[in-house]
C-alpha atoms as a PDB file:
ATOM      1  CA  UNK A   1      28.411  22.062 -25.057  1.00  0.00           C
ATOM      2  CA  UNK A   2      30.495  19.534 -22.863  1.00  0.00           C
ATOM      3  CA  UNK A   3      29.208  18.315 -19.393  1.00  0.00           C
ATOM      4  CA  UNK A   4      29.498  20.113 -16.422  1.00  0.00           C
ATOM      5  CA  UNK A   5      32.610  19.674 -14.951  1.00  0.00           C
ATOM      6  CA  UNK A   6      32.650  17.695 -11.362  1.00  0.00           C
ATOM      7  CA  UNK A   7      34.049  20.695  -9.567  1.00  0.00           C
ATOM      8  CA  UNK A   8      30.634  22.863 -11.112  1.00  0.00           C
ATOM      9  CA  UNK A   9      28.477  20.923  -9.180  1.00  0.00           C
ATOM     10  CA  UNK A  10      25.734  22.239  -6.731  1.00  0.00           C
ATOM     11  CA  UNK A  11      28.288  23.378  -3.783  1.00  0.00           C
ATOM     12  CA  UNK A  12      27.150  20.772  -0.571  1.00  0.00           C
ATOM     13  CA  UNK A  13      27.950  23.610   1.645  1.00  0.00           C
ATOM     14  CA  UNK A  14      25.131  25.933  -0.370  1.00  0.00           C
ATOM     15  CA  UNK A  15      22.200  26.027   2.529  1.00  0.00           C
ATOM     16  CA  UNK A  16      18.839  27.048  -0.008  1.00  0.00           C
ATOM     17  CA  UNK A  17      17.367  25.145  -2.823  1.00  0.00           C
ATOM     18  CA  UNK A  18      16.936  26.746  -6.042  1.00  0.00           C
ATOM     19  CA  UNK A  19      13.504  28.595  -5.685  1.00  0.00           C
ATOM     20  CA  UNK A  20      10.773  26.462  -6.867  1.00  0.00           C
ATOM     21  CA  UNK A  21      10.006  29.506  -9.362  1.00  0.00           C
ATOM     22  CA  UNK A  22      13.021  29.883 -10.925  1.00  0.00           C
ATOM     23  CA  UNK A  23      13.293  26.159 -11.265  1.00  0.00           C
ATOM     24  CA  UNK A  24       9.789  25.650 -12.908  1.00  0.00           C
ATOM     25  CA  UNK A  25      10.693  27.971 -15.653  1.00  0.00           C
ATOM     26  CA  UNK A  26      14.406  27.664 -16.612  1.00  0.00           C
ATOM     27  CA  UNK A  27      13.676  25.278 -19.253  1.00  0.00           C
ATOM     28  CA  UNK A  28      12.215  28.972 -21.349  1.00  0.00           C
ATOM     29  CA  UNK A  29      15.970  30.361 -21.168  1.00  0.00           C
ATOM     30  CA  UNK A  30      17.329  29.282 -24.597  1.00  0.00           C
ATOM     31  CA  UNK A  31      20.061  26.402 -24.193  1.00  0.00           C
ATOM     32  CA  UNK A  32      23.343  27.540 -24.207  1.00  0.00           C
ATOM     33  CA  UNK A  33      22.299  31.288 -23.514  1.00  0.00           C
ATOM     34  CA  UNK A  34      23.982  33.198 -20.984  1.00  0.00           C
ATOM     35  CA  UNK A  35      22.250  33.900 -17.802  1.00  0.00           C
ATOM     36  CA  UNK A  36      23.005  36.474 -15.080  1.00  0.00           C
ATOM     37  CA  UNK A  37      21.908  35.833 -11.417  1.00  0.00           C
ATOM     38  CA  UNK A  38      22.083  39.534 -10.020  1.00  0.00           C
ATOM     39  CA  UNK A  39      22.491  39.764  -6.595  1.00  0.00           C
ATOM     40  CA  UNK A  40      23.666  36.004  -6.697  1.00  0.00           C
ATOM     41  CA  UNK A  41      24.526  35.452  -2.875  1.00  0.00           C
ATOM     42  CA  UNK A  42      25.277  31.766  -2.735  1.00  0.00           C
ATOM     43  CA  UNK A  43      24.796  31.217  -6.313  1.00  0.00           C
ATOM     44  CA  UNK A  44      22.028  28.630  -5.923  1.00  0.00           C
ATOM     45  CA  UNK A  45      20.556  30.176  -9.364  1.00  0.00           C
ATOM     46  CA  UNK A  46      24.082  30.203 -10.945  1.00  0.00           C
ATOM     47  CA  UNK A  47      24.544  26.343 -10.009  1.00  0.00           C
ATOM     48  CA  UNK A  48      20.976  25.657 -11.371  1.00  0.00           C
ATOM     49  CA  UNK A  49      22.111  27.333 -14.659  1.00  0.00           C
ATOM     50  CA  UNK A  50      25.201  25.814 -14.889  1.00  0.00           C
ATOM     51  CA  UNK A  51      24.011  22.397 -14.786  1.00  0.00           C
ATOM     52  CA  UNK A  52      21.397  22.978 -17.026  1.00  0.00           C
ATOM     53  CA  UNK A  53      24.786  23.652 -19.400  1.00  0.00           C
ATOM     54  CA  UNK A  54      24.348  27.714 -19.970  1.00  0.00           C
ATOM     55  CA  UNK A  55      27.171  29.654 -19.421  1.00  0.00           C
ATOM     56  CA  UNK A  56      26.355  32.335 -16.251  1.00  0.00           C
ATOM     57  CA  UNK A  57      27.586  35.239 -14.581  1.00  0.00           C
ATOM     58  CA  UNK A  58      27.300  36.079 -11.453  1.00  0.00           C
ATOM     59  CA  UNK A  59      26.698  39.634  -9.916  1.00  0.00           C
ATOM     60  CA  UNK A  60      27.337  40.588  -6.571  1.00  0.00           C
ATOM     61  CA  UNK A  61      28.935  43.120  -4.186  1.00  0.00           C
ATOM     62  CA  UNK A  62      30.221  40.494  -2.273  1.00  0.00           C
ATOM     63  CA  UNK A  63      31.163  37.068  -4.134  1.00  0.00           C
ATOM     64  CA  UNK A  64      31.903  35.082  -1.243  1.00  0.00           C
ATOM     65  CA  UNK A  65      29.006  33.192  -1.219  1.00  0.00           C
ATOM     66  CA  UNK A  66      30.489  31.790  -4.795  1.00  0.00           C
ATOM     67  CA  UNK A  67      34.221  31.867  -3.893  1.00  0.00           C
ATOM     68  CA  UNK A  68      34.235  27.911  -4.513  1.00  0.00           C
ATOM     69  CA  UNK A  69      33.117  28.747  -8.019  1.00  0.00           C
ATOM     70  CA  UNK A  70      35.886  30.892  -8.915  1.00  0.00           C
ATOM     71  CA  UNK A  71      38.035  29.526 -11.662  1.00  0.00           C
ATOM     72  CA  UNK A  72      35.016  27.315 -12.832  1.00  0.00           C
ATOM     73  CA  UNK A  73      34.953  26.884 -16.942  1.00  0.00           C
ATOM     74  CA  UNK A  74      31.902  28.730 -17.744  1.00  0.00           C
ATOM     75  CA  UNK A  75      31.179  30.662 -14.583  1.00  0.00           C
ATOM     76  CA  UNK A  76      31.926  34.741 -14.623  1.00  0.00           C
ATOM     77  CA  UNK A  77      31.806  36.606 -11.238  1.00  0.00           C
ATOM     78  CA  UNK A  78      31.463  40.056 -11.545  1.00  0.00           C
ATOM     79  CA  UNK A  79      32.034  42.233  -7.566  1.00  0.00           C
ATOM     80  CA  UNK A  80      29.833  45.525  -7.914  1.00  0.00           C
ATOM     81  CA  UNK A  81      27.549  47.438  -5.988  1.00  0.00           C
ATOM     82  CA  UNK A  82      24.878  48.694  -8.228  1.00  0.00           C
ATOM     83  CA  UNK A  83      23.229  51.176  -5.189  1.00  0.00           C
ATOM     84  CA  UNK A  84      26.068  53.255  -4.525  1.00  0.00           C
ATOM     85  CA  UNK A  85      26.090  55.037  -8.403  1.00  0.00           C
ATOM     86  CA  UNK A  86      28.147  52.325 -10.103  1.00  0.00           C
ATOM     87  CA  UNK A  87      27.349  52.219 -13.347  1.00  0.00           C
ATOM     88  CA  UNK A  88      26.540  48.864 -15.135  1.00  0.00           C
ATOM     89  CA  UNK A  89      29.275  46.515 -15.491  1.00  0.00           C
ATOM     90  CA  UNK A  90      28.614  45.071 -18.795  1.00  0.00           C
ATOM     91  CA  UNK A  91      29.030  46.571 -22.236  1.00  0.00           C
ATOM     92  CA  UNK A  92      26.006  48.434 -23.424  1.00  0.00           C
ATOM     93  CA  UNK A  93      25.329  45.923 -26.399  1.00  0.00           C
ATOM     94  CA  UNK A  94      25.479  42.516 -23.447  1.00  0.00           C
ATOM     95  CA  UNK A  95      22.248  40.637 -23.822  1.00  0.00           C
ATOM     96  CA  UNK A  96      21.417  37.444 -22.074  1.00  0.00           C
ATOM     97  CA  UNK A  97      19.506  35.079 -23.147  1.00  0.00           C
ATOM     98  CA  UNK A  98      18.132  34.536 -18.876  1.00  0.00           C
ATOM     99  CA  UNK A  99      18.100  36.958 -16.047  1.00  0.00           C
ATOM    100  CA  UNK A 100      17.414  35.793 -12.750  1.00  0.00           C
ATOM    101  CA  UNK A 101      16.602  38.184  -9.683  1.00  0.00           C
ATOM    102  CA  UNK A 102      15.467  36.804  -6.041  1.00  0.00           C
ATOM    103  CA  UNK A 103      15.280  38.804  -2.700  1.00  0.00           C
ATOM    104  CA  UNK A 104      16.683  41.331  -4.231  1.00  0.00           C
ATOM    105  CA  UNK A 105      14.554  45.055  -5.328  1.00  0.00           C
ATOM    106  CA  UNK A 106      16.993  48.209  -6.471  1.00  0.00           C
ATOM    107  CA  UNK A 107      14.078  49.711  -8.255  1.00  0.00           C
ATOM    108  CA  UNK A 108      16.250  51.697 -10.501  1.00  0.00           C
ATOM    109  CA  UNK A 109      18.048  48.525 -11.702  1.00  0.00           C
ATOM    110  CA  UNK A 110      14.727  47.346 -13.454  1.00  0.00           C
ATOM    111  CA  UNK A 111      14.303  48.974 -16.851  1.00  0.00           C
ATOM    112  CA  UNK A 112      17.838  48.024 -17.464  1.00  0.00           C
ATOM    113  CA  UNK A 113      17.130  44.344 -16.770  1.00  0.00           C
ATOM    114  CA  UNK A 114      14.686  44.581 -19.613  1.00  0.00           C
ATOM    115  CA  UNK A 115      17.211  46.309 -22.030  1.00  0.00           C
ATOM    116  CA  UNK A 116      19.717  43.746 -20.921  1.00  0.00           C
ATOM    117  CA  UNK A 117      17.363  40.555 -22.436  1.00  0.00           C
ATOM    118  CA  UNK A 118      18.522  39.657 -25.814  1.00  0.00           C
ATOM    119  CA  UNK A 119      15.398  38.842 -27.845  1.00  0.00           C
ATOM    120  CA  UNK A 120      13.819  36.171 -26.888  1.00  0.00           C
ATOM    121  CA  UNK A 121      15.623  36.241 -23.095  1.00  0.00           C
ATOM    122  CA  UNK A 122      13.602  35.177 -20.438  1.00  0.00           C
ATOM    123  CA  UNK A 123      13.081  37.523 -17.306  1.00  0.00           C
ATOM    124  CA  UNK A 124      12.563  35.334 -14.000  1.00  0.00           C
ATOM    125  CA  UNK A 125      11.845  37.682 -10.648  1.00  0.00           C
ATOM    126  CA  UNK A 126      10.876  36.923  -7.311  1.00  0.00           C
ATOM    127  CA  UNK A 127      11.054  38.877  -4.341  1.00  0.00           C
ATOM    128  CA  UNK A 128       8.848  40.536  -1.718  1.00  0.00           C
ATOM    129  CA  UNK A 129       6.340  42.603  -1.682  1.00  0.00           C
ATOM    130  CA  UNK A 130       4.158  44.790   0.429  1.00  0.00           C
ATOM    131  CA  UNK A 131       2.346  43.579   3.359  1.00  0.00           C
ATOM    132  CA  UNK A 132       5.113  41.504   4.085  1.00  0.00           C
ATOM    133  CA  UNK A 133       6.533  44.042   6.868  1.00  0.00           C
ATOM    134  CA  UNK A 134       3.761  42.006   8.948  1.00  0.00           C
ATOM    135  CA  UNK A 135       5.996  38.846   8.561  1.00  0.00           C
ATOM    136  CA  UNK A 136       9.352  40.464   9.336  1.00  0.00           C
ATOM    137  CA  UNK A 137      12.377  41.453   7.226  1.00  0.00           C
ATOM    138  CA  UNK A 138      12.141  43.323   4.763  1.00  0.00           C
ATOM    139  CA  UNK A 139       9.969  45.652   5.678  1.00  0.00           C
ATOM    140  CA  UNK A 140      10.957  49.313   4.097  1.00  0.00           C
ATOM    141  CA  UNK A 141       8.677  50.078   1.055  1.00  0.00           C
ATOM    142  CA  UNK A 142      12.495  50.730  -0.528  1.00  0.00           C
ATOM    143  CA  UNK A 143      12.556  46.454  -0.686  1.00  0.00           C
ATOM    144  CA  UNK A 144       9.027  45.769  -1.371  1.00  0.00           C
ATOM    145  CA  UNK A 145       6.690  45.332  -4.630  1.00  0.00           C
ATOM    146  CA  UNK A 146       3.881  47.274  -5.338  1.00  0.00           C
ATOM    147  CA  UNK A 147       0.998  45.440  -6.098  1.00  0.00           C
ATOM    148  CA  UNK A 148       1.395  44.549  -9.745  1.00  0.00           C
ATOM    149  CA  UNK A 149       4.624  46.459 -10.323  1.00  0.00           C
ATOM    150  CA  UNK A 150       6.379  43.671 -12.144  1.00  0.00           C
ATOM    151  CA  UNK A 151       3.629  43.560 -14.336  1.00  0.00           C
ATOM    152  CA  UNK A 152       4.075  47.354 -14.896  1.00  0.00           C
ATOM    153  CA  UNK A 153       7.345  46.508 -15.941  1.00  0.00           C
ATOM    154  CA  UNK A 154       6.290  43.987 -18.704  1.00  0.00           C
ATOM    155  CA  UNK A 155       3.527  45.958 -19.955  1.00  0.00           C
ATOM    156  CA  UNK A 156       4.382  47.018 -23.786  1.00  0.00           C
ATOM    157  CA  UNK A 157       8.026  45.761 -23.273  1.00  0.00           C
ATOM    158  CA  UNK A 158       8.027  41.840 -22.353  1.00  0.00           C
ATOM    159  CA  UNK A 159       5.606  38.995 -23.054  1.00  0.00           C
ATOM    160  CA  UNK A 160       4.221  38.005 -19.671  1.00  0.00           C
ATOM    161  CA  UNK A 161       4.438  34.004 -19.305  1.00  0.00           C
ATOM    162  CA  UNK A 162       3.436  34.029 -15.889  1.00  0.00           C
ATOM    163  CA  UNK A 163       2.815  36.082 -12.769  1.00  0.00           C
ATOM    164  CA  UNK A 164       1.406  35.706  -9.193  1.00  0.00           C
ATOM    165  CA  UNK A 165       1.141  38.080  -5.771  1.00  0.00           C
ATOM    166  CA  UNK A 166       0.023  37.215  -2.865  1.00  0.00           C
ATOM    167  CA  UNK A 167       1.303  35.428   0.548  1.00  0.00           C
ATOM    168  CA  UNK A 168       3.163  32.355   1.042  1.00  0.00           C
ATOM    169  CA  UNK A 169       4.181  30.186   3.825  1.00  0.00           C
ATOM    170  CA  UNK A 170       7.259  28.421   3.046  1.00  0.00           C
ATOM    171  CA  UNK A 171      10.173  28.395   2.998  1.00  0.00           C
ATOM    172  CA  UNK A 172       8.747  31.066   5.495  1.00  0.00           C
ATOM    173  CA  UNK A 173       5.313  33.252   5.803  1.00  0.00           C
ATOM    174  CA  UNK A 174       5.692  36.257   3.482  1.00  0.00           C
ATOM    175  CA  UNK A 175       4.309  38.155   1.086  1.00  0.00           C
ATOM    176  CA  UNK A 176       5.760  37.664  -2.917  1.00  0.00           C
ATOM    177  CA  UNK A 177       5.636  38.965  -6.286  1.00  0.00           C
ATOM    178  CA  UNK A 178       6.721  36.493  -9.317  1.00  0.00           C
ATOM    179  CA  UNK A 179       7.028  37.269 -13.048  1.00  0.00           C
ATOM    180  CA  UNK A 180       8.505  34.670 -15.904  1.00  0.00           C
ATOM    181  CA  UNK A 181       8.425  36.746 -18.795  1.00  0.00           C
ATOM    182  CA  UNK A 182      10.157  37.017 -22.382  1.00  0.00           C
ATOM    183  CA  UNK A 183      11.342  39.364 -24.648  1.00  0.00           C
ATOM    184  CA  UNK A 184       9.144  38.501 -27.863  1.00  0.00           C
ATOM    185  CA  UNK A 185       6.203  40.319 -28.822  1.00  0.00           C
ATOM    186  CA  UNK A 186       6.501  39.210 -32.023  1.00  0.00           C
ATOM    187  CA  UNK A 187       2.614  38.622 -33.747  1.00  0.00           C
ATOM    188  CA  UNK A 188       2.005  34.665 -33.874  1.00  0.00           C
ATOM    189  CA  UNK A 189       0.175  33.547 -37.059  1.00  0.00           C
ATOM    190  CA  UNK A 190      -3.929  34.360 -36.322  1.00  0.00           C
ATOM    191  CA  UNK A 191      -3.287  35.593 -33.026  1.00  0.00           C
ATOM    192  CA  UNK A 192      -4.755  39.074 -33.968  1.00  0.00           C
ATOM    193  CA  UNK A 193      -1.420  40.642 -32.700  1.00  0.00           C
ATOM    194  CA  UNK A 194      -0.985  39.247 -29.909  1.00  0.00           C
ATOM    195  CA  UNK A 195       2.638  37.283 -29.723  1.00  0.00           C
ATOM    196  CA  UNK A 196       2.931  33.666 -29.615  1.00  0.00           C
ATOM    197  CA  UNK A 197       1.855  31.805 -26.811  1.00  0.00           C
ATOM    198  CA  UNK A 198       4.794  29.680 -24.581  1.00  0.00           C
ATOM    199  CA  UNK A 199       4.125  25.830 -23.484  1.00  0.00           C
ATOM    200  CA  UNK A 200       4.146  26.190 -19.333  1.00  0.00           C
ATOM    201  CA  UNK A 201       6.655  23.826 -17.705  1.00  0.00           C
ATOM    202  CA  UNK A 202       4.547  21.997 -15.158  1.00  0.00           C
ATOM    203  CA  UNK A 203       4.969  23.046 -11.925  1.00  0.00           C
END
């Protein structure tokens, strides 16, 4: 695939980071796979993925935060809001090969996430969960984790990779869920069923 065109790059005016999580464990996400960031906001996820050379789209019911990436050779912006009844904006047989949520919990979007991974796609989710109304915003049970509900998720359908709960105190305190997990649960040779293991990026 050619280089990422100048214009692609990380937008200076883009105020967060890629999160740390989502960073650690792009390198699973097949190269050259597609990769939605839903609920992209500024598209720090969709700028990660783009210079890591994977074509993304970008899912939002307001795409201003990515306006500068409009236009952009690889980059597909799609304007929806998912809450109000909408139904899914991509054919029914669209896989990706990543799909990247952060801050973001519509609990009725999740088992189509999973049905949306093309084998071997890698799930990467972080967002907030409960306790953390004693840190602020959000604090509606509507926006926050269970404990071990992205696990729930997994169970039977995804190969977990890696998961943690718990609080944290940067970029600010708060309370977090994380999941990197894959659609294979393929047997691995002498792993008594069980599928076959992935190598951990380092942190």
């Amino acid at each position: 695939m050619p280089s990422l065109p100048p214009h692609a790059a990380p937008s200076p005016a883009s105020p967060s980071p890629a999160a740390p999580w989502v960073t650690r464990f792009a390198p699973l996400v097949a190269a050259g796979g597609d990769v939605l960031d839903l609920a992209c906001g500024s598209g720090r996820h969709l700028r990660l993925f783009r210079a890591r050379n994977h074509p993304v789209v970008g899912l939002d019911r307001d795409l201003g935060g990515v306006a500068d990436l409009r236009g952009t050779e690889g980059v597909e912006l799609v304007e929806a809001d998912l809450e109000n009844g909408n139904p899914w904006p991509f054919a029914a047989e669209r896989r990706f090969a990543g799909i990247v949520v952060t801050n973001y919990l519509h609990r009725p979007l999740l088992p189509r996430l999973v049905e949306a991974l093309a084998p071997g796609g890698v799930l990467l989710y972080e967002t907030f969960a409960i306790g953390n109304a004693r840190f602020g915003r959000p604090s509606s049970p509507a926006f926050l984790l269970r404990s071990g509900e992205l696990l729930e998720l997994a169970r039977g359908r995804l190969q977990v990779v890696a998961f943690e709960q718990g609080g944290v105190s940067a970029p600010r305190a708060a309370v977090v869920q994380r999941l990197c997990a894959v659609n294979d649960l393929a047997p691995g040779a002498g792993l008594d069923g069980d599928p076959e293991p992935r190598t951990l990026p380092l942190p």
